[in-house]
Structures are given as C-alpha cells and as structure tokens.
Protein backbone atom coordinates (compact mmCIF):
# COMPACT_ATOMS: atom_id res chain seq x y z
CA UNK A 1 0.00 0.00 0.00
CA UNK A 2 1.26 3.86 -0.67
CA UNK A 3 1.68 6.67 2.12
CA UNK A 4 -0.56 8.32 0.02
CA UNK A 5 -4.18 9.32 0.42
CA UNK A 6 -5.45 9.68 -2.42
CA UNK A 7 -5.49 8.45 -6.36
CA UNK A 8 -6.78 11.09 -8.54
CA UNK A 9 -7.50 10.82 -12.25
CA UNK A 10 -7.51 13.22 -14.30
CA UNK A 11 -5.88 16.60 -13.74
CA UNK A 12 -8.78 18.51 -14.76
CA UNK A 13 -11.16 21.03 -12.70
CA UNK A 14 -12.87 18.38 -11.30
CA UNK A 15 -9.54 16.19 -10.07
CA UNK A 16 -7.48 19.61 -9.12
CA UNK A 17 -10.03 21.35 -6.99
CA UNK A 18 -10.64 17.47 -4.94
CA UNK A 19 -6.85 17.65 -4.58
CA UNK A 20 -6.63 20.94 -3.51
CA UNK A 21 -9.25 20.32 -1.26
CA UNK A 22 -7.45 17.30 0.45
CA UNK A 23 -3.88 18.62 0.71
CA UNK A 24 -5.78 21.53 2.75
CA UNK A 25 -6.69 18.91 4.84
CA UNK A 26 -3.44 17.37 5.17
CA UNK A 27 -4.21 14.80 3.14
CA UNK A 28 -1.44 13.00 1.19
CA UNK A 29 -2.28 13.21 -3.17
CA UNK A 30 -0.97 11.72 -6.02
CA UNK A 31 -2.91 12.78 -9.59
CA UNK A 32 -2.63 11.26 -12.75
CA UNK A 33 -3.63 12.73 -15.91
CA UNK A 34 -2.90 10.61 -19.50
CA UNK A 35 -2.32 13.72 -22.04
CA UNK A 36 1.23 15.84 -21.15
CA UNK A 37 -0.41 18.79 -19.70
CA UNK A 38 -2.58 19.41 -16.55
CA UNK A 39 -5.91 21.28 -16.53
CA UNK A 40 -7.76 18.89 -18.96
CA UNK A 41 -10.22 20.28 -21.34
CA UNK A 42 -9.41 24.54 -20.03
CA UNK A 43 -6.12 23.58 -20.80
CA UNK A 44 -4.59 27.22 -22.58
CA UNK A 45 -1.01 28.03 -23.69
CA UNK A 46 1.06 30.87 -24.80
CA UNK A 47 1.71 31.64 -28.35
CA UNK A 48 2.52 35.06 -30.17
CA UNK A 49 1.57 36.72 -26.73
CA UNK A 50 -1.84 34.96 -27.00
CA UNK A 51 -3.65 32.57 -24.87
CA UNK A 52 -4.81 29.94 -26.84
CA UNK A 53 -7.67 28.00 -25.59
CA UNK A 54 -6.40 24.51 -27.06
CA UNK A 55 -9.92 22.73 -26.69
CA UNK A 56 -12.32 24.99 -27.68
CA UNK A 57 -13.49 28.41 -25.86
CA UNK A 58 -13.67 28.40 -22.34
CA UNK A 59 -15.78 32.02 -20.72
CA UNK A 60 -15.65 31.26 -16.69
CA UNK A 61 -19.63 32.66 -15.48
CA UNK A 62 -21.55 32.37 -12.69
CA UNK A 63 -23.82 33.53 -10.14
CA UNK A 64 -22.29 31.99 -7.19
CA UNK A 65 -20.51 34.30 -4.83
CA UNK A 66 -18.88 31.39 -3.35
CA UNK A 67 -17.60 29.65 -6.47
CA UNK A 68 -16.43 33.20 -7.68
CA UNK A 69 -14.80 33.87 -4.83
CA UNK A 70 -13.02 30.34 -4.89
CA UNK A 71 -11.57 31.01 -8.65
CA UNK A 72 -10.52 34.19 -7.59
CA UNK A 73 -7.85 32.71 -5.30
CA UNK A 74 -5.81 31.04 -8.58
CA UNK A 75 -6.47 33.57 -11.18
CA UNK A 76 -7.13 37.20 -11.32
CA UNK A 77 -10.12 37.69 -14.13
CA UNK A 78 -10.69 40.13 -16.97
CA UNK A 79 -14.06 41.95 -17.67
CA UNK A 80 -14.52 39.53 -21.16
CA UNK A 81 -18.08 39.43 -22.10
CA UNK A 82 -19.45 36.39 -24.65
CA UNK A 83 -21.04 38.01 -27.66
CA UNK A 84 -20.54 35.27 -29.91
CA UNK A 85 -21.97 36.25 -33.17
CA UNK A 86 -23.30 33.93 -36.04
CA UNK A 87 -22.23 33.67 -39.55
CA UNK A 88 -25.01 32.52 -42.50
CA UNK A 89 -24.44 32.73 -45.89
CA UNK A 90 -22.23 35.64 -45.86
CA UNK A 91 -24.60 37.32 -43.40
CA UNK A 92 -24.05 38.34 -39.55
CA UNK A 93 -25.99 37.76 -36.82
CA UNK A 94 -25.90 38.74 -32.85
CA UNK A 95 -25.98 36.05 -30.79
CA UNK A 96 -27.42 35.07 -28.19
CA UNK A 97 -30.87 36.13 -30.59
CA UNK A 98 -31.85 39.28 -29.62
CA UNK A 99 -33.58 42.63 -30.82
CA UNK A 100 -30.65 42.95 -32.72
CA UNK A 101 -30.57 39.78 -34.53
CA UNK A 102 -34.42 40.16 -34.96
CA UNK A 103 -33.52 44.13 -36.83
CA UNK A 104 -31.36 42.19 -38.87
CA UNK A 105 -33.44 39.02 -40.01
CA UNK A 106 -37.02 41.27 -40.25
CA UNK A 107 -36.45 45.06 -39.87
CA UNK A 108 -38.44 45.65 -36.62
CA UNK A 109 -37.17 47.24 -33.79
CA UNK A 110 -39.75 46.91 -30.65
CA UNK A 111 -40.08 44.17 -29.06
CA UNK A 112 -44.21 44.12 -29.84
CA UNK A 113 -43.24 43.67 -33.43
CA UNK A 114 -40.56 40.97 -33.21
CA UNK A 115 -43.29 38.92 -30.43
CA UNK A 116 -45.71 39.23 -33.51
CA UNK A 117 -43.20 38.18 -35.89
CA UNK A 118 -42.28 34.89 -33.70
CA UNK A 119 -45.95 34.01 -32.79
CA UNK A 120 -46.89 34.00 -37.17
CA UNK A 121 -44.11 31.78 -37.61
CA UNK A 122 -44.63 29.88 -34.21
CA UNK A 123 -48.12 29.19 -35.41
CA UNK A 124 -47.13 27.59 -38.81
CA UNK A 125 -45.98 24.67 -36.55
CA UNK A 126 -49.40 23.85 -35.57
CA UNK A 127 -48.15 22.35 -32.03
CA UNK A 128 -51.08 20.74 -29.54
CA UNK A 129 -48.67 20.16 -27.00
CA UNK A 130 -45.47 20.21 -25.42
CA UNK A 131 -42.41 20.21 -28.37
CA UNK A 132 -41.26 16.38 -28.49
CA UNK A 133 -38.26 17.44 -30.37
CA UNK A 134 -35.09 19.98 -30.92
CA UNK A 135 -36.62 21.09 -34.08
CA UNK A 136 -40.52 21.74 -32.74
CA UNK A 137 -38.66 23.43 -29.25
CA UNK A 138 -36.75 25.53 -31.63
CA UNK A 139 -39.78 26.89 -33.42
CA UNK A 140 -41.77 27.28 -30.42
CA UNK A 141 -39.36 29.46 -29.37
CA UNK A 142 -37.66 31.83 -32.02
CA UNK A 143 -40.20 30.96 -35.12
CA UNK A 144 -38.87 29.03 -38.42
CA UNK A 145 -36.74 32.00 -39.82
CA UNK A 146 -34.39 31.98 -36.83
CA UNK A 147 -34.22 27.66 -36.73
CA UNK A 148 -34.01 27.13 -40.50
CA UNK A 149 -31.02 29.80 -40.88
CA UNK A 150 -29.20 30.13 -36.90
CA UNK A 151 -30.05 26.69 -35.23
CA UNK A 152 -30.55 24.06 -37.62
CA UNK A 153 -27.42 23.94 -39.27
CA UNK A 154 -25.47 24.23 -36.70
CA UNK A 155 -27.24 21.69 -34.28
CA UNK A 156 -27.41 18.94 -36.90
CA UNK A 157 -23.69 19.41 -36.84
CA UNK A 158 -22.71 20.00 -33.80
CA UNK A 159 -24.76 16.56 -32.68
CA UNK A 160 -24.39 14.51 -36.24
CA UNK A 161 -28.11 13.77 -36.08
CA UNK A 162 -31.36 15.24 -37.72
CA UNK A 163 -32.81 18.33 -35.16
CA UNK A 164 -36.35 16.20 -34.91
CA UNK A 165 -34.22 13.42 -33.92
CA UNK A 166 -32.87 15.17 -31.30
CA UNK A 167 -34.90 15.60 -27.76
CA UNK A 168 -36.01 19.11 -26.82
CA UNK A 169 -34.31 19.60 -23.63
CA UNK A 170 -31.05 20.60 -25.32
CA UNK A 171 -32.27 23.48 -26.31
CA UNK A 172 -34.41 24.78 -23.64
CA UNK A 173 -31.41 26.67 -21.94
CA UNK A 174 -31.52 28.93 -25.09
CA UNK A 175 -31.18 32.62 -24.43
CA UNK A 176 -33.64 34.62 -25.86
CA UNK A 177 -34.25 38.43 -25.29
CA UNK A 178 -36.23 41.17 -26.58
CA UNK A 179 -33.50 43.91 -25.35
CA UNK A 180 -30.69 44.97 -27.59
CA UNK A 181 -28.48 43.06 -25.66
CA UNK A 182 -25.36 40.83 -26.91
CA UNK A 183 -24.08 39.29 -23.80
CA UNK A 184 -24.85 35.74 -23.87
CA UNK A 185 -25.13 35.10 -19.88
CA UNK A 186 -27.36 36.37 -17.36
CA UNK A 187 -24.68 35.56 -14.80
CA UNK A 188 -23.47 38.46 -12.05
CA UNK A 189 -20.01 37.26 -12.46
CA UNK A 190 -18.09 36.46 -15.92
CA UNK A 191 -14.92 36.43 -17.16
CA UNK A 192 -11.52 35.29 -18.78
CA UNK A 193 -8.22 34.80 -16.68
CA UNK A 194 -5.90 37.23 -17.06
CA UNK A 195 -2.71 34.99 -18.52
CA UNK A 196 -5.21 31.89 -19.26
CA UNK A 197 -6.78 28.74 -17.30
CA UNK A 198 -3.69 26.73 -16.74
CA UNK A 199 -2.21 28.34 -14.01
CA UNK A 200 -5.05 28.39 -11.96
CA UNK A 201 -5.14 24.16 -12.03
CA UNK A 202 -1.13 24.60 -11.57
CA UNK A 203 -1.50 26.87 -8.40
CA UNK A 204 -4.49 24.50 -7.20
CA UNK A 205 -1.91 21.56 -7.43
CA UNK A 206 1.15 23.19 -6.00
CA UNK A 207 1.63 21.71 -2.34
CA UNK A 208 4.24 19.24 -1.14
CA UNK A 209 1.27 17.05 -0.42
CA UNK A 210 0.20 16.55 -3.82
CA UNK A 211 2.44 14.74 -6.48
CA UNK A 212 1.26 15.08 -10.17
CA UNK A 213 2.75 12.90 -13.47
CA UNK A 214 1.58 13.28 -16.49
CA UNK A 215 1.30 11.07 -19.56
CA UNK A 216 -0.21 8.86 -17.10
CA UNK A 217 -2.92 6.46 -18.64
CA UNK A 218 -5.40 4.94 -15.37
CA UNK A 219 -6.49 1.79 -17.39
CA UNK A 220 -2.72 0.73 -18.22
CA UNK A 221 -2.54 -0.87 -14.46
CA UNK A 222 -5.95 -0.39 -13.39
CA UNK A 223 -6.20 -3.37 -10.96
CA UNK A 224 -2.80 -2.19 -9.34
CA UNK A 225 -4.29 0.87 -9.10
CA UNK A 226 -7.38 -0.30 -6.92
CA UNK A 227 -5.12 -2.65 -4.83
CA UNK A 228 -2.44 0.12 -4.01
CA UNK A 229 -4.77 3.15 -2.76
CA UNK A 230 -7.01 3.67 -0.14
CA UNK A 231 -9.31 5.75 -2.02
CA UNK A 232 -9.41 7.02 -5.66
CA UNK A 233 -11.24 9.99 -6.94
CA UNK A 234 -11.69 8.98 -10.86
CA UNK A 235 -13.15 11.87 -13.57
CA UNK A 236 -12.89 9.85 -16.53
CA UNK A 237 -15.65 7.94 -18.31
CA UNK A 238 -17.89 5.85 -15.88
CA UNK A 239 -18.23 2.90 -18.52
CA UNK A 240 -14.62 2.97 -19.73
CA UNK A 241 -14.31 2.18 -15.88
CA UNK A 242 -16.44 -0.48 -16.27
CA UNK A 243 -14.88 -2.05 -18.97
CA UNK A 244 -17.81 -0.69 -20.89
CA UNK A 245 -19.58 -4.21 -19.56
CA UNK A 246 -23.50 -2.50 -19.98
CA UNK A 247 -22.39 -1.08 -23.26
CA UNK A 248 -20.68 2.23 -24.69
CA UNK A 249 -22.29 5.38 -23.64
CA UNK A 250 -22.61 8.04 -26.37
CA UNK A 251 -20.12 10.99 -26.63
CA UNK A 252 -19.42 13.73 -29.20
CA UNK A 253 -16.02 14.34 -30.06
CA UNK A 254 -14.21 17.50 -31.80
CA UNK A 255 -11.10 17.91 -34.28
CA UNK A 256 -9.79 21.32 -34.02
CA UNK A 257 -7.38 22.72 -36.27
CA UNK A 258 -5.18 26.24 -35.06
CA UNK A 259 -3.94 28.11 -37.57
CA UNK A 260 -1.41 31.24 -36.99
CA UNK A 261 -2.01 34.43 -39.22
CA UNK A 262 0.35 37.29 -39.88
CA UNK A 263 -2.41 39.63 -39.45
CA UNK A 264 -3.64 41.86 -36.37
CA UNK A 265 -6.99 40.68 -36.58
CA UNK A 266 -8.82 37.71 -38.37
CA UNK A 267 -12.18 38.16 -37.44
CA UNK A 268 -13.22 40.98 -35.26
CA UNK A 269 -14.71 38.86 -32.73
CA UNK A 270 -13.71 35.73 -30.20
CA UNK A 271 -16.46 33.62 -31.05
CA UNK A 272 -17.91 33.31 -34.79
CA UNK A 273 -20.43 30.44 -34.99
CA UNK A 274 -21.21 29.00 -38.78
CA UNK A 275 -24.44 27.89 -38.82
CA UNK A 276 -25.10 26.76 -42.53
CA UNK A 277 -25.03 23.51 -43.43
CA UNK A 278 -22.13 23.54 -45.98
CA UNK A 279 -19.59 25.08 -43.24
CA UNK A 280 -17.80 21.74 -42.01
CA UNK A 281 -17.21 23.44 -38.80
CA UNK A 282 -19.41 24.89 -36.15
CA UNK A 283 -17.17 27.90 -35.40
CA UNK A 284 -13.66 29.81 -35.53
CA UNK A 285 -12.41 30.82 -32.27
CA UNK A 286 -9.57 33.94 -32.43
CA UNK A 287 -8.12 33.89 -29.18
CA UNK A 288 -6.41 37.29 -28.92
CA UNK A 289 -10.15 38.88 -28.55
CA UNK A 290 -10.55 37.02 -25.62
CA UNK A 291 -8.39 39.56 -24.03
CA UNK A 292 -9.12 42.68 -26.06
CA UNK A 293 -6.87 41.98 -28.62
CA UNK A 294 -3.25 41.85 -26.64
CA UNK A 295 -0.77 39.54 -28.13
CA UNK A 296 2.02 40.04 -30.76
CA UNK A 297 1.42 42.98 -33.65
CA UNK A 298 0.81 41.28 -36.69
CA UNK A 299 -0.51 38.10 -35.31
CA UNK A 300 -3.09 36.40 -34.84
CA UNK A 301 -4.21 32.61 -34.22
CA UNK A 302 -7.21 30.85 -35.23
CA UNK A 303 -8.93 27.46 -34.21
CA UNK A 304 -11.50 26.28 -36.57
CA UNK A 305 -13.88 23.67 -34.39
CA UNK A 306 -14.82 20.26 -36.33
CA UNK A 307 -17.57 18.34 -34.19
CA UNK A 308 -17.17 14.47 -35.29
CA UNK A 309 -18.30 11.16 -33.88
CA UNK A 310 -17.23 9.59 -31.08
CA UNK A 311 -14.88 6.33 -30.95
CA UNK A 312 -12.83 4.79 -28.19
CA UNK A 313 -9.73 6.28 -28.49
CA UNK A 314 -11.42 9.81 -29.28
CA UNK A 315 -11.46 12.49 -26.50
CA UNK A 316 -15.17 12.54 -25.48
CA UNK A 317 -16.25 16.33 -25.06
CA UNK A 318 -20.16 15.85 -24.95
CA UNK A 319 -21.96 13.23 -23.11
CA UNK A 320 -25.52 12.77 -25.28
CA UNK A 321 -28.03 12.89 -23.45
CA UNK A 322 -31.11 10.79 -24.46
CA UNK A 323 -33.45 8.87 -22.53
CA UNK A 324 -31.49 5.66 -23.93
CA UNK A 325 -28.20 6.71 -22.41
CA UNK A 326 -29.20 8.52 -19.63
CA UNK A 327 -30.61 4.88 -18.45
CA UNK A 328 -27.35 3.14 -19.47
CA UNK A 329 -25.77 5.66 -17.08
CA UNK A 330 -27.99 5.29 -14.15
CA UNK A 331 -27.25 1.00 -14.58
CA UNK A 332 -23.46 1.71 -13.84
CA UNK A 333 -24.32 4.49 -11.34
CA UNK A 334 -26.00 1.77 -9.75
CA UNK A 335 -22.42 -0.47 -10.34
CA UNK A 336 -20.15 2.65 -9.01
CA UNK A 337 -22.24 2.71 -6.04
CA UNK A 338 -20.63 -0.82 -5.15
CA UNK A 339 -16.95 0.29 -5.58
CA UNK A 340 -17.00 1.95 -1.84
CA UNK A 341 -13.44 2.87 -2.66
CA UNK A 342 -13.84 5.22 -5.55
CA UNK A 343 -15.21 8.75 -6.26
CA UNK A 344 -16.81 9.20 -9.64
CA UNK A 345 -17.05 12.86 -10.63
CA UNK A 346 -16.43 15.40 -13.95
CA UNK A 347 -18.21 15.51 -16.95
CA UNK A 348 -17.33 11.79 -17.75
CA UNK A 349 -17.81 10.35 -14.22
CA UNK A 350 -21.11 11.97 -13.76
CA UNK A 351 -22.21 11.71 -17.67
CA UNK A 352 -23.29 15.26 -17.81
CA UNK A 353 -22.64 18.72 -19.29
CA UNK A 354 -20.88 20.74 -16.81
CA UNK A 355 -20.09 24.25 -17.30
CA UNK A 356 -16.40 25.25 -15.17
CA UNK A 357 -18.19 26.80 -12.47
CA UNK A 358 -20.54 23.55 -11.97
CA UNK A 359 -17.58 21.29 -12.09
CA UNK A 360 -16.10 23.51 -9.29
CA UNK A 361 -19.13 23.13 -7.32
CA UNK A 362 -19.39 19.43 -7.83
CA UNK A 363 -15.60 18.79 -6.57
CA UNK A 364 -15.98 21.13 -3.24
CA UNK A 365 -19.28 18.77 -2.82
CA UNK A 366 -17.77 15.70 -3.12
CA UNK A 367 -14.69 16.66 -1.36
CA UNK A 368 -16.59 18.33 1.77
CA UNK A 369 -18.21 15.14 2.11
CA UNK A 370 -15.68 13.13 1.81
CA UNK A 371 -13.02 15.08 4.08
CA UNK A 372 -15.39 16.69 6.76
C-alpha cells in the first residue's frame, strides 16, 4: 500500500479542486492525468503573446458568490463578455438572438413587433402540445426563420443527427431576449483569466502534499491501481471504468485545427459560430479577442472547431443525453455505487454537461463530504 491518500484521475477542474481540497486537509495526493499537460479540457497556452484555448473556448460565469470567490484565489479575471456572433451565408448575426438579430433578419425594432413576428411563424408549426423534439422546441421558441437559418445547421452538426431526432431539452437553456443586448449570460459574475486557465489548475496543485505525473494512462494498471490506494477519486468515463460491460455510452467528439495568421486581426470577434449547413465546422475561435486583442502585432491565431463522432480512443467532449443513455448511465451508477473505494465525478464520471463553475461546485461537494 502507498503513504498516500489519495489516487486522482484526471488533472482537470474536477480532479485539481478534490486535490486541492485534500492537501488543505493534510491529506497526502498523487494525480494522474494521461495527455502531457494538466488542466484537462481549459487547458490554454502561450503563443505570439496569445492565450490559446487549445480545446475549444472556455468564458468562466456564474452567479455563485462562493464559487467566484473560490476562482478568484488562482487567477485574477478580466471583464470579457461572450457576444458570440453567427455567420449565414455571408450574413451576420448577434448572438445570443436578440432585438438585434431580430432588426437584422425582419427590420423591426420593438419588441411588440418581433413577439408578432415569432408568434406568425410559431403558429405555422401547428403544435397541440409540449415540443417532443429539438426542431418543434426551436420553433416554439424563435419561429422558423431563426431555426431554419441560426439553429438548424449548426445543431445537426454540432450533434451529427437530424434536429427532430434530437430531444427538446437541449435546447431549452436557449437565451432569448427582446432587449438589444449581446451578452450571452445572465450571470453576475463572468470572465476570462488574465494569462489563461492553466495556471489556476497549476496553483491549485502546487503543495508538497500533492504529487502530479503526467502522460499517465489509469487503465494501463488499473487493478494495481485499486489494490495500491485507499481511495481514488476517478473523472474519466464511468463505462470505460467499467470495462464498458453495460455497453458504450454516447459521446461527441471535436477535431480542431489552429492556424497562426500574420495579421492583427482575423475576425473581429472571439467567437464566430457557422451555422449553414455547408460550413464543415461549427465555429472559428480567435483567441487574442478574448483579451481585447493583446498579443504580438501582426498576429493572430485561429482554431476552426470540427464536431465528429465519437470512438474509443477519441477524447469525449459531450456526453448525449437521451433517454437511452441517460438509463445506461444510471445501470453503472448503480455499479459505481458498489466500488466503496472510488469517487466518480467530472463531466465523464457523472455523464453530464458541466459548465467550469458547476464542475467547481461538484468537486468542493464531493470533497466536503468526503473530508469533513
């Protein structure tokens, strides 16, 4: 058996802020993370004077003085607002939709007329009840001009399936306002760290009580894993842990491909969504607007985001959701609940779409009940 603690896996939000947590607690840690790098999927690195968000782009929000607070200790935060905007055709649109993207699409500019303009295309749908799909939610909500042109498209990509195949909870977060207002989240607090995410998973795992290797894959010596530790805290995917013995949950997986320009600015904008069909990718990210623009003179870099099918091997970004999978999870829920010696947490351990500042949550939860 080790002196130590604590296994974790996976250096991520989840895995740092559990080891954080215990080393406060003069806990003994060791964390394990397969790819070369701490901080998982927030993972950012320096290039041209530019923090580049390596797996897609990450805006920290919330409403939650406490988890705020908490961040605030690794990381001191710009004033970054997401405005994404949405490309179709040639043609720009605000996102999230808006009085301005409803100026643009039909000329009005109250928010009577735009209601009027939603409820004539809402009633083309001729729903009796409740949406039973992505596609009916979408109308119900923004009218056909809006789904056919800014959500369709990019859904059907961004998933690889049909919108009416898809159920209508995905899209019932969707943000949409009758202000002339571009700022995606309602949250109090929101922001991008100043000199990226890394260092704030770096500073979480800096104590003499915590021991971190990289390039570290759990499933190479599983078994000796379980045997050797008194407790492990695991954030990688509950049925790989499993041997995938029910069956494989579903993921969606991403290519991206970063590009570096001799040019001060690509795009104008962070976020750029492509919401046409034809567009291969869902969006370009250009990092240096993340932080108004700072970074080298004459450069710029680019990350155009592919969305592709999951297969083992792949890095799963997106658990899917459906009834079907959502009961495969809950069957090795029910298994995990039987290995008294392991945490399951994360994205992957808990098969659901976390934004940072719910993963942050989830870890202090787990952790204050495991260590107090």
């Amino acid at each position: 058996m080790t002196k130590d603690d604590y296994l974790v896996v996976g250096a991520g939000l989840f895995g740092a802020v559990f080891a954080h947590e215990a080393a406060l607690h003069h806990k003994r840690v060791t964390v394990i993370e397969k790819r070369d790098h701490v901080a998982g999927n927030i993972y950012t690195k320096e290039i041209d004077g530019i923090q580049v968000h390596q797996y897609g782009a990450h805006i920290f929000h919330t409403s939650d003085q406490e988890i705020w607070d908490y961040v605030n200790q690794f990381a001191t935060f710009n004033r970054y607002t997401n405005s994404p905007l949405a490309s179709y055709q040639g043609k720009m649109y605000n996102l999230p939709f808006n009085m301005n993207t409803f100026s643009e699409l039909w000329g009005v500019r109250t928010q009577a007329e735009a209601k009027q303009e939603i409820e004539r295309q809402r009633a083309s749908l001729q729903l009796t009840g409740a949406p039973r799909n992505l596609e009916e939610q979408a109308i119900s909500l923004v009218g056909t001009d809006i789904y056919e042109k800014l959500i369709k498209g990019y859904t059907e990509k961004q998933w690889g399936q049909q919108a009416k195949d898809l159920p209508a909870f995905i899209i019932r977060r969707l943000p949409v306002r009758y202000t002339f207002d571009n700022n995606y989240f309602n949250d109090t607090y929101q922001g991008i760290p100043i000199g990226g995410y890394t260092q704030i998973v770096e500073k979480m795992l800096a104590s003499d009580l915590i021991t971190v290797e990289t390039g570290v894959d759990f499933f190479d010596n599983q078994a000796q894993y379980l045997k050797t530790y008194p407790k492990i805290i695991f954030s990688g995917m509950i049925d790989q842990y499993f041997n995938y013995q029910l069956g494989e949950l579903a993921y969606r997986s991403l290519k991206f491909e970063t590009e570096e320009l001799n040019v001060d600015n690509y795009q104008g904008n962070a976020v750029v969504n492509y919401t046409d069909a034809a567009t291969p990718f869902t969006r370009i990210i250009e990092h240096k607007h993340f932080e108004f623009g700072q970074g080298d003179a004459g450069k710029t870099i680019i990350t155009r985001e592919y969305p592709k099918a999951w297969q083992r091997g792949d890095e799963p970004y997106y658990p899917i959701n459906t009834v079907k999978n959502n009961d495969l999870y809950k069957a090795y829920a029910a298994l995990a609940k039987n290995e008294k010696n392991v945490i399951f947490g994360g994205r992957l351990g808990q098969y659901r779409y976390f934004d940072m500042h719910q993963v942050i949550h989830s870890a202090l939860v787990a952790a204050r009940k495991e260590l107090e």
